[in-house]
C-alpha atoms as a PDB file:
ATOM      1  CA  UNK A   1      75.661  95.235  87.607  1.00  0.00           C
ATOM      2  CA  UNK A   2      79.079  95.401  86.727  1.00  0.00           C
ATOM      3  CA  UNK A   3      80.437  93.187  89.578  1.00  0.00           C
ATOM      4  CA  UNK A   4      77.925  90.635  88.446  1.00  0.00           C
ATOM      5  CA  UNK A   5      79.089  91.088  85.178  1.00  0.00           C
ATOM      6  CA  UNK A   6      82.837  89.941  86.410  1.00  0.00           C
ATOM      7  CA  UNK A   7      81.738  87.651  88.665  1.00  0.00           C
ATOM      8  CA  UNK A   8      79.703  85.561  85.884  1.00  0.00           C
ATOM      9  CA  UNK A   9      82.258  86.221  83.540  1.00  0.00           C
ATOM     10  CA  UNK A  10      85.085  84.709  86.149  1.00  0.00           C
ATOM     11  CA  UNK A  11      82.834  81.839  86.537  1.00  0.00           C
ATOM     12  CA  UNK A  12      82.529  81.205  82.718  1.00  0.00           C
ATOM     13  CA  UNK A  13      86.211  81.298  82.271  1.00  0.00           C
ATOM     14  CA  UNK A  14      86.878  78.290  85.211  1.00  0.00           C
ATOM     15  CA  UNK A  15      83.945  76.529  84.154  1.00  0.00           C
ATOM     16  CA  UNK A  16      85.550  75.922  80.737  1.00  0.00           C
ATOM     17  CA  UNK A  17      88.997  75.589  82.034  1.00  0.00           C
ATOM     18  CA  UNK A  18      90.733  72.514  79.717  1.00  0.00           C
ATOM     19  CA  UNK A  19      90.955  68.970  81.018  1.00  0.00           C
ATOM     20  CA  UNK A  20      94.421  68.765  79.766  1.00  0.00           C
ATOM     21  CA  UNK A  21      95.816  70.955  82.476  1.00  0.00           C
ATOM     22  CA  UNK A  22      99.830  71.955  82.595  1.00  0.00           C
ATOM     23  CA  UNK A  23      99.989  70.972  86.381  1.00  0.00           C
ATOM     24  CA  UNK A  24      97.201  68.802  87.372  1.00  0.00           C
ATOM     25  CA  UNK A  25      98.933  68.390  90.965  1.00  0.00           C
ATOM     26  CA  UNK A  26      97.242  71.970  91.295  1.00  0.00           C
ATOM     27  CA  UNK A  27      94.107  71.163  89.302  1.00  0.00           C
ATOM     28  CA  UNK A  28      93.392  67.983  90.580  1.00  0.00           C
ATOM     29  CA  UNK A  29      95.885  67.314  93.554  1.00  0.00           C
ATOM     30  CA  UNK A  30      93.128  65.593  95.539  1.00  0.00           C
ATOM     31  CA  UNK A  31      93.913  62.215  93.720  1.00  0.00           C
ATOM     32  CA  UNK A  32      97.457  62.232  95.780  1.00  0.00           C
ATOM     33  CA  UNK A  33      98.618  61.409  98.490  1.00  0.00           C
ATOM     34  CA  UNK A  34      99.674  64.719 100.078  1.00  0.00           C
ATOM     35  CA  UNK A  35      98.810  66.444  97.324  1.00  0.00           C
ATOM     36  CA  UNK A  36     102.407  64.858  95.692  1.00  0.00           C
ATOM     37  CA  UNK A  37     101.919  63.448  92.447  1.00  0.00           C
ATOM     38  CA  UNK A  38     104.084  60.154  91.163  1.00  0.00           C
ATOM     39  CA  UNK A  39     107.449  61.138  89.038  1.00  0.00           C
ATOM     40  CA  UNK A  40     106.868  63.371  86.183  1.00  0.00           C
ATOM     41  CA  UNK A  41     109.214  63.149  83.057  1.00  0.00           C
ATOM     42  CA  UNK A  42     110.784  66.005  81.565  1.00  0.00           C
ATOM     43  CA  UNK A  43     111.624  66.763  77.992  1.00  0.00           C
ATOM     44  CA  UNK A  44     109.113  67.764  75.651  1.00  0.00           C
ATOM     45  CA  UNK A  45     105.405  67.414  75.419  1.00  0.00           C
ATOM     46  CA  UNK A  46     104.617  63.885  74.759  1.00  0.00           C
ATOM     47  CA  UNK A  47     103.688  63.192  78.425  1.00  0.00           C
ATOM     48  CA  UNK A  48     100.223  65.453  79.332  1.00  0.00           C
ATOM     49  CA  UNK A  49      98.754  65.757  82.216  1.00  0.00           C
ATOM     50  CA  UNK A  50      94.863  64.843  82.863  1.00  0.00           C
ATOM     51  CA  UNK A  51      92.279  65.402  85.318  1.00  0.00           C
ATOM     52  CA  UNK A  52      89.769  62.866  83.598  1.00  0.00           C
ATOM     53  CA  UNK A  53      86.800  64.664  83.798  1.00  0.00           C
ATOM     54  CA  UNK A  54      83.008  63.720  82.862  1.00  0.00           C
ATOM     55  CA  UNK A  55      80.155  66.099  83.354  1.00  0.00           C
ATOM     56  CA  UNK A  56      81.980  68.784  84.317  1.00  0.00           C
ATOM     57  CA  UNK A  57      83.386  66.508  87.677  1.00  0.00           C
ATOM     58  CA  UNK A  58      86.905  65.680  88.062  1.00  0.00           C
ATOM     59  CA  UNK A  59      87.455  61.630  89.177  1.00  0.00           C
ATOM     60  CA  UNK A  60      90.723  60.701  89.042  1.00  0.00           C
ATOM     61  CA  UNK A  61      94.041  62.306  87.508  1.00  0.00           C
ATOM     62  CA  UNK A  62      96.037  60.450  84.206  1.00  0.00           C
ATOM     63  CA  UNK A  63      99.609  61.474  82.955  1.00  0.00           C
ATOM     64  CA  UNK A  64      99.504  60.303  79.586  1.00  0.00           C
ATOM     65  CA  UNK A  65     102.189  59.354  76.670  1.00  0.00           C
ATOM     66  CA  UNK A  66     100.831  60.700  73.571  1.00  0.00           C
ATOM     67  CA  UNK A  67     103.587  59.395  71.768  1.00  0.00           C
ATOM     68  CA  UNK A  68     102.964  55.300  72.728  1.00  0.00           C
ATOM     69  CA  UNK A  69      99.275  56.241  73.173  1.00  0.00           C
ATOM     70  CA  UNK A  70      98.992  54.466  76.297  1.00  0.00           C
ATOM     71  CA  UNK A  71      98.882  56.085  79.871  1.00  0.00           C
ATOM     72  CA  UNK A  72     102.144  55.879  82.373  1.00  0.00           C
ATOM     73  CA  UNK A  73     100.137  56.051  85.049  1.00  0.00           C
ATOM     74  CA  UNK A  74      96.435  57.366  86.833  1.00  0.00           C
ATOM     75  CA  UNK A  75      96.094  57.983  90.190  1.00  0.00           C
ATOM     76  CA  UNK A  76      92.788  57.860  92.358  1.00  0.00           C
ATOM     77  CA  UNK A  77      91.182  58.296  95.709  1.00  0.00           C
ATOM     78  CA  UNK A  78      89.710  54.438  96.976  1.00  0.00           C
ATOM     79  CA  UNK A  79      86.659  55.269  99.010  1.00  0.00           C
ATOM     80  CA  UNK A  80      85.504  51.219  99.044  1.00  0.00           C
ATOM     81  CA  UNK A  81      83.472  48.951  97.108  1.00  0.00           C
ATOM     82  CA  UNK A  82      80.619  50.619  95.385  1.00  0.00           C
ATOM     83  CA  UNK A  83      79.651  47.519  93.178  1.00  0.00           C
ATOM     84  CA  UNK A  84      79.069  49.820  90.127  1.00  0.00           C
ATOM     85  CA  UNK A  85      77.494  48.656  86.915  1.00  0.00           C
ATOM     86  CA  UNK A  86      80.423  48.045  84.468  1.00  0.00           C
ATOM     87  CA  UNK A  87      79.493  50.047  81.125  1.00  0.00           C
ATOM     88  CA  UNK A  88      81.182  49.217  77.922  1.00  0.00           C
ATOM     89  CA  UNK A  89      81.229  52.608  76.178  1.00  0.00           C
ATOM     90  CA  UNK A  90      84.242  54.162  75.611  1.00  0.00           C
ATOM     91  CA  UNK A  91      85.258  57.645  74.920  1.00  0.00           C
ATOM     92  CA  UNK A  92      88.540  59.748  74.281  1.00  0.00           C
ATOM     93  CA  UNK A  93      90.082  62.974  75.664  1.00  0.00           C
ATOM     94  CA  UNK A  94      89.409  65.123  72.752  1.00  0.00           C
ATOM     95  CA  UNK A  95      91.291  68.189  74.089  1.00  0.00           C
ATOM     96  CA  UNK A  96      94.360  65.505  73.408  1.00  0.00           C
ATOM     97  CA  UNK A  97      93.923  66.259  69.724  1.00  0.00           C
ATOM     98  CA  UNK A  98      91.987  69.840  69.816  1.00  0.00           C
ATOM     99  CA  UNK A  99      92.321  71.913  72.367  1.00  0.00           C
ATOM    100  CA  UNK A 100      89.464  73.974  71.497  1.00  0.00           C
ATOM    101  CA  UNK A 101      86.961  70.449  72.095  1.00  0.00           C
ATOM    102  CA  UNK A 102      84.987  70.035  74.928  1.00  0.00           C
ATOM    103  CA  UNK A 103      87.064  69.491  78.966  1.00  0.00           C
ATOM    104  CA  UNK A 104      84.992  66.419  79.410  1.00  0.00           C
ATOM    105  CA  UNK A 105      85.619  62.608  77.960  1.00  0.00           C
ATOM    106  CA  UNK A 106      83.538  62.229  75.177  1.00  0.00           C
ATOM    107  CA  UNK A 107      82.715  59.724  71.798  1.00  0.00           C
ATOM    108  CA  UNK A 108      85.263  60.152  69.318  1.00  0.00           C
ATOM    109  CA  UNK A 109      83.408  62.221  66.736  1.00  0.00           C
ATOM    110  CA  UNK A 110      83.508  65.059  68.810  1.00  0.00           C
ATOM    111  CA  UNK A 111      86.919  65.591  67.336  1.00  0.00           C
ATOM    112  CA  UNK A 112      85.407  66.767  64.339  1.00  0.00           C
ATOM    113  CA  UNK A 113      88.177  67.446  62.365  1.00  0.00           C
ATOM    114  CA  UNK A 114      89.282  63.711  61.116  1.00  0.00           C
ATOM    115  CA  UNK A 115      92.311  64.310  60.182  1.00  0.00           C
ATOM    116  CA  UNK A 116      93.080  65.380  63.827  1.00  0.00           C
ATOM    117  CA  UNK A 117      91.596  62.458  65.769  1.00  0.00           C
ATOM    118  CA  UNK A 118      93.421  59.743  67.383  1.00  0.00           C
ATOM    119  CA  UNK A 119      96.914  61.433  67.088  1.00  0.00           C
ATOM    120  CA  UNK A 120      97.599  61.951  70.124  1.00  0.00           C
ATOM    121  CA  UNK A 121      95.721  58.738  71.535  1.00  0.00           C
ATOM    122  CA  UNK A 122      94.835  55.043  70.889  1.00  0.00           C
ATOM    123  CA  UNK A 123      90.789  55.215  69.363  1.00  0.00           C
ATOM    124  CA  UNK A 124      88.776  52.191  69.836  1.00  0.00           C
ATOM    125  CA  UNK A 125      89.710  50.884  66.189  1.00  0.00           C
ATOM    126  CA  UNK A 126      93.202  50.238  67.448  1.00  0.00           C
ATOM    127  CA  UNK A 127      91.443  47.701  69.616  1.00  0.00           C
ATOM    128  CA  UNK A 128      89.524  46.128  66.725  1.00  0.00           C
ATOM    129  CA  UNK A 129      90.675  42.274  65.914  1.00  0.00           C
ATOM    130  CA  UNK A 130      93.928  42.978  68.032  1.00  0.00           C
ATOM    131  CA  UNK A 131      93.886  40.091  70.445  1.00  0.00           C
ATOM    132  CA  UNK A 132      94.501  42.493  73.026  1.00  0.00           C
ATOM    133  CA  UNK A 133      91.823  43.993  75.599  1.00  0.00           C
ATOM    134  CA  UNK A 134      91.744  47.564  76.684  1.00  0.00           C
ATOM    135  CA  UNK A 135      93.083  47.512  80.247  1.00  0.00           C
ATOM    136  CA  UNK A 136      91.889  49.589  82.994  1.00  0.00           C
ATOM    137  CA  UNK A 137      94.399  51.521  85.172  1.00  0.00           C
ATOM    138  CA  UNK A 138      91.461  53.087  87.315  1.00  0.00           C
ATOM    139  CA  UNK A 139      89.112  49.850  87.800  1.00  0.00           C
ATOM    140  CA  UNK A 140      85.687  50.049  87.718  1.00  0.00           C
ATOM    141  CA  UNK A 141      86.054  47.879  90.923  1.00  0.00           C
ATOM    142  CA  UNK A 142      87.286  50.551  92.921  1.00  0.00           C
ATOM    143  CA  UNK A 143      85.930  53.505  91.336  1.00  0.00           C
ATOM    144  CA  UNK A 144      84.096  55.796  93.752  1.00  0.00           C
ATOM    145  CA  UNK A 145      80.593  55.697  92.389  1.00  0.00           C
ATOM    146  CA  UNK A 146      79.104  54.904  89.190  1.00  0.00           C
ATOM    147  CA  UNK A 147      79.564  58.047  88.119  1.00  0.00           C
ATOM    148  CA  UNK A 148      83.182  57.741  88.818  1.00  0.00           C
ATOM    149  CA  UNK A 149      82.885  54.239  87.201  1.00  0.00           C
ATOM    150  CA  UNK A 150      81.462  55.083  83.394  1.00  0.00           C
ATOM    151  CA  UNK A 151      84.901  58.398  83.410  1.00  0.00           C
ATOM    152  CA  UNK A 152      86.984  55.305  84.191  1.00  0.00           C
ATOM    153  CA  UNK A 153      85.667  54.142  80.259  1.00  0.00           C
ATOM    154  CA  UNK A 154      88.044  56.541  78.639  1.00  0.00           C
ATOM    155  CA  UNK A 155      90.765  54.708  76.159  1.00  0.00           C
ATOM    156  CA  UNK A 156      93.358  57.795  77.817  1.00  0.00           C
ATOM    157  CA  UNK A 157      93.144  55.160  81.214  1.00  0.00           C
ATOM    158  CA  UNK A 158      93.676  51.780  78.868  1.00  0.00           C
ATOM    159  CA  UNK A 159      96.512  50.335  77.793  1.00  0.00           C
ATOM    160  CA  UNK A 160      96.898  46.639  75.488  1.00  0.00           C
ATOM    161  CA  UNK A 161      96.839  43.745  78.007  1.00  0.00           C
ATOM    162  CA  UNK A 162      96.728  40.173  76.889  1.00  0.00           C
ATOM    163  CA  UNK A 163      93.258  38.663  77.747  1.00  0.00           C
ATOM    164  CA  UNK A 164      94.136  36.101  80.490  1.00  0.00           C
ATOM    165  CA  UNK A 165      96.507  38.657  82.225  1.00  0.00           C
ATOM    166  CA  UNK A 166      93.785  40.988  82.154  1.00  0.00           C
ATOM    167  CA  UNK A 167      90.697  38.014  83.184  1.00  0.00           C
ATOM    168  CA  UNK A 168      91.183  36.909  85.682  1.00  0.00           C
ATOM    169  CA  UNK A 169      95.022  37.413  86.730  1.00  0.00           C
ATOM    170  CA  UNK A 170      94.908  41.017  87.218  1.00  0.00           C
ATOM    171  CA  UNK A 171      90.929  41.448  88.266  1.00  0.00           C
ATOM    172  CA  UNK A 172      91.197  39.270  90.938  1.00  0.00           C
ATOM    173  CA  UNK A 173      93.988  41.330  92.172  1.00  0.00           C
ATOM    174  CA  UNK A 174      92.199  44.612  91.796  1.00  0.00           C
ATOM    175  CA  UNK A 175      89.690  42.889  94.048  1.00  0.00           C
ATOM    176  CA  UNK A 176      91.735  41.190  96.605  1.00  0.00           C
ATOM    177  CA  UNK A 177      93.319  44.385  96.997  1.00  0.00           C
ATOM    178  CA  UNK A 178      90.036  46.516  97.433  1.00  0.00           C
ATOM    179  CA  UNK A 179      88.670  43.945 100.347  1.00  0.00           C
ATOM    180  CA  UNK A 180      92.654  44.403 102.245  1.00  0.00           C
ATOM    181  CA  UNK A 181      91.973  47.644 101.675  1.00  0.00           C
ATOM    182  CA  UNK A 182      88.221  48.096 103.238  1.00  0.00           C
ATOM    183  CA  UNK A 183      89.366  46.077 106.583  1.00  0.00           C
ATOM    184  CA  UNK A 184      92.929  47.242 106.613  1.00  0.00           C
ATOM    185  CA  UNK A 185      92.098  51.212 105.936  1.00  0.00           C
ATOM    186  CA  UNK A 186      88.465  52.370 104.937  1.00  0.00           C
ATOM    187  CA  UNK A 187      87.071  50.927 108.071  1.00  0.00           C
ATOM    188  CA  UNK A 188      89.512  53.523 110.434  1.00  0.00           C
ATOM    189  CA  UNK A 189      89.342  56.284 108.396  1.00  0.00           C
ATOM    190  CA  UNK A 190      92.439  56.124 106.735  1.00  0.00           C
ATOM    191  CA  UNK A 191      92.295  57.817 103.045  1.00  0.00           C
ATOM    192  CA  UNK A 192      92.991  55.218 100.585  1.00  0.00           C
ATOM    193  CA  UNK A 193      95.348  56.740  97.404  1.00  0.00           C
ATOM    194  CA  UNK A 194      96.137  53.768  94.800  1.00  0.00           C
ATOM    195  CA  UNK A 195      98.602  54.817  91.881  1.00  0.00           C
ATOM    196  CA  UNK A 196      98.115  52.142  88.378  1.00  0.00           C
ATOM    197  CA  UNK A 197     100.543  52.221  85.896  1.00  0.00           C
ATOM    198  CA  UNK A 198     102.320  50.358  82.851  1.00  0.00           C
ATOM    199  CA  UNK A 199     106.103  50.499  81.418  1.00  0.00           C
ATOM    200  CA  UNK A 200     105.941  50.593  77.130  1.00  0.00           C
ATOM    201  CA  UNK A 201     106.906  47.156  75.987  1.00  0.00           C
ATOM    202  CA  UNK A 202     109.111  46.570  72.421  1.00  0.00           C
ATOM    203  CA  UNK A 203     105.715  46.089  69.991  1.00  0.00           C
ATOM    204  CA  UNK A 204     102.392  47.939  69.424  1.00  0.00           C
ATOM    205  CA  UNK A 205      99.357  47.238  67.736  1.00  0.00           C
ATOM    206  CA  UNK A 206      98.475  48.702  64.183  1.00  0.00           C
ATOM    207  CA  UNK A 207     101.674  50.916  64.577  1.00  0.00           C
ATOM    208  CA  UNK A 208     100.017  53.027  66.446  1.00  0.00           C
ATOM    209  CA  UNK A 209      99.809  51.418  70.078  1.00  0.00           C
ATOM    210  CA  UNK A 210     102.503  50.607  72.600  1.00  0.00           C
ATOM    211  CA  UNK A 211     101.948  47.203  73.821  1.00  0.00           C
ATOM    212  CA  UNK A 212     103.340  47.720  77.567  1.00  0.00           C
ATOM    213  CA  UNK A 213     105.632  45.150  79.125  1.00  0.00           C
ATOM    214  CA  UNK A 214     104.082  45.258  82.506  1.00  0.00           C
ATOM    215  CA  UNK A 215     101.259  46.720  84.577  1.00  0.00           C
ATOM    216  CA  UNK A 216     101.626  47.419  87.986  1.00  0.00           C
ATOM    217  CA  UNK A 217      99.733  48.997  91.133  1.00  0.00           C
ATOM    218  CA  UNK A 218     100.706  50.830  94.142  1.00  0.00           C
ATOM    219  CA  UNK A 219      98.610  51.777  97.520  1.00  0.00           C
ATOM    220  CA  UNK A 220      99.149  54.198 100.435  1.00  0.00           C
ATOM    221  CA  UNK A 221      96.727  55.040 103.887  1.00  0.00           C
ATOM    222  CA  UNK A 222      97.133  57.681 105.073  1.00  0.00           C
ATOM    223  CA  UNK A 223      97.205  58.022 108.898  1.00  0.00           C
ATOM    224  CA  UNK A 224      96.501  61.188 110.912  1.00  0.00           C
ATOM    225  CA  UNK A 225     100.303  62.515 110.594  1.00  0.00           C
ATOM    226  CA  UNK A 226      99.568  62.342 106.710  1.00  0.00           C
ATOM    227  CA  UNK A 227     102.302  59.427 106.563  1.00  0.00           C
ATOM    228  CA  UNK A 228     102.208  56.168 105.112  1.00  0.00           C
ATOM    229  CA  UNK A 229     101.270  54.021 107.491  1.00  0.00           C
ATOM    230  CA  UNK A 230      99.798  50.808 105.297  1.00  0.00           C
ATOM    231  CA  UNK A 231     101.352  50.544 101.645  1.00  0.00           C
ATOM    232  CA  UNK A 232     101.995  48.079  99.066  1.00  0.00           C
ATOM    233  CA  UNK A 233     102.727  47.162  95.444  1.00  0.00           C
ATOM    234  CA  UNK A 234     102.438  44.895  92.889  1.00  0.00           C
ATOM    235  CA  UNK A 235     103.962  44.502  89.426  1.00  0.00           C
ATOM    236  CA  UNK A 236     103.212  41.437  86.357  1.00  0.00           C
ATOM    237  CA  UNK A 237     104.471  40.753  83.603  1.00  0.00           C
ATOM    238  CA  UNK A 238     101.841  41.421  80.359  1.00  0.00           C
ATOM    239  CA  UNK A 239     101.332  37.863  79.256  1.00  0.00           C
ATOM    240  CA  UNK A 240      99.496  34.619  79.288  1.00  0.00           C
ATOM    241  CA  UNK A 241     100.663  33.046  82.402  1.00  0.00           C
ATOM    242  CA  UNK A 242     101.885  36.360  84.413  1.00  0.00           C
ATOM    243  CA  UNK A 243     102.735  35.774  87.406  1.00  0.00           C
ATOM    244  CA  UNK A 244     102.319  38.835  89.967  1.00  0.00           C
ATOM    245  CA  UNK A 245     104.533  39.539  92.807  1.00  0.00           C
ATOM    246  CA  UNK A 246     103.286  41.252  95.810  1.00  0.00           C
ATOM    247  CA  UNK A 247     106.199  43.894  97.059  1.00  0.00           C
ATOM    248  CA  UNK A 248     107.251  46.731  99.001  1.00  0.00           C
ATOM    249  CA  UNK A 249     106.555  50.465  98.169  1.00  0.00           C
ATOM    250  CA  UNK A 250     110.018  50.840  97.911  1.00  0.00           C
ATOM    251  CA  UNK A 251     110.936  47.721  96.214  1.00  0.00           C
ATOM    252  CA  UNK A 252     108.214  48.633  93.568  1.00  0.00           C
ATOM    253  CA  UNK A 253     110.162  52.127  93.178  1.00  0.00           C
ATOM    254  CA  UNK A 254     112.896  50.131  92.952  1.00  0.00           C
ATOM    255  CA  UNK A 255     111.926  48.032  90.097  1.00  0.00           C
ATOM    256  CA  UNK A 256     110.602  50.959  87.759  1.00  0.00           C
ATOM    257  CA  UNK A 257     113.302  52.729  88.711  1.00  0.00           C
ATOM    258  CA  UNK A 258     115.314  50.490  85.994  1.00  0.00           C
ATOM    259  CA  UNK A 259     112.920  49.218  83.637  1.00  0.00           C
ATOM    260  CA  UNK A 260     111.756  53.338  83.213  1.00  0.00           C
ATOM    261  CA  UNK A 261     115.319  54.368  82.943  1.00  0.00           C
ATOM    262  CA  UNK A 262     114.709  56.854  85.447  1.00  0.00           C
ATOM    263  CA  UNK A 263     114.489  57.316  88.677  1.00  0.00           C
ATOM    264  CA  UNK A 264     111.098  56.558  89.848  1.00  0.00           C
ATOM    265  CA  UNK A 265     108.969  58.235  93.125  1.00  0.00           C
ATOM    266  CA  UNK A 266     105.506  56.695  94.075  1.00  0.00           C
ATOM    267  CA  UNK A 267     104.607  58.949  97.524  1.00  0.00           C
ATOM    268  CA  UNK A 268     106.181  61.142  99.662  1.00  0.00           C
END
């Protein structure tokens, strides 16, 4: 009885193990490539760490900036096109604001406390009459199931993108991308890892929201020496008539290299 006691008691402690995790490359390290995340900044805690999680299921990994309320980057596994139902309900991490909320992505009133909510992250009123639409990082395009599709609905994987850069300038890319993707990887076996991020732009919205500069996405297929062996990038500008160049791995590393003021690692 007493080793069932542990046991169950073991089980209740990891089954309500926080969302907000201090090193999700050992939480939720299946989301990269080799288990390596992308560059991590140092300093103090405005950058957290997420394995987005809904239902108790992890589905892809964020590393947020509470400070611009906007994500730097999320990472996920590309497993082909699902054609998921696009939902339009979106939810917040509330362990962002209290830790002691729920591990899973949920409305914002589950932040009870109101004087708590939205402190660390955009809520959907920041959205409201803003001209901007809430971006994707993970796409519901290339999200593993639906499942995985309605956790990509969480405002800690949206940033403020300017309507035509988001429809159709950016979409059609997440789509061209998923079809080279499909013929050039899925269909030989090659694991698919896809890194999106964006770089905080000069304005926000409300005070409250970092209006990022650019958005920009980065692949890697694995082959059976867990290298590289088909990999890409591409990077636009956040406004009306983006346009968005097609580039190197390294060139991409490159590139946010100076506009991050840092230097900047994709895969290794």
């Amino acid at each position: 009885m007493a080793l069932v006691l542990h046991v169950l008691m073991l089980f209740l402690l990891s089954g309500g193990s926080a969302r907000v995790v201090p090193d999700f490359e050992q939480e939720c390290g299946q989301f990269f490539a080799n288990r390596i995340s992308p560059t991590r900044f140092p300093g103090p805690p405005q950058y957290q760490q997420i394995c987005q999680t809904l239902n108790n299921l992890y589905y892809y990994a964020t590393y947020y900036d509470t400070y611009n309320r906007i994500p730097v980057y999320s990472a996920y596994r590309f497993n082909g096109i699902m054609g998921c139902t696009r939902r339009n309900n979106w939810y917040i991490e509330p362990q962002l604001d209290d830790q002691n909320t729920s591990p899973n992505i949920s409305p914002e009133g589950s932040v009870k406390d109101k004087t708590l909510r939205g402190v660390h992250q955009a809520l959907d009123g920041d959205y409201e009459k803003s001209l901007y639409h809430k971006g994707h990082l993970a796409p519901v395009y290339q999200a593993e199931s639906q499942s995985c599709s309605d956790a990509t609905f969480t405002l800690t994987n949206a940033a403020p993108q300017v309507p035509n850069f988001n429809t159709p300038l950016w979409r059609d890319k997440e789509k061209k991308l998923a079809v080279l993707l499909e013929r050039q990887c899925i269909l030989i076996s090659q694991p698919v890892y896809i890194v999106t991020g964006v770089v905080p732009g000069p304005g926000n919205i409300k005070n409250r929201v970092n209006v990022p500069s650019h958005f920009w996405s980065a692949y890697c297929c694995l082959d059976q020496n867990n290298r590289c062996s088909f990999s890409g990038g591409v990077i636009g500008t956040n406004e009306h008539y983006s346009k968005i160049s097609e580039i190197t791995v390294d060139n991409l590393q490159k590139e946010l290299t100076t506009l991050y003021k840092t230097n900047f690692r994709l895969f290794q």
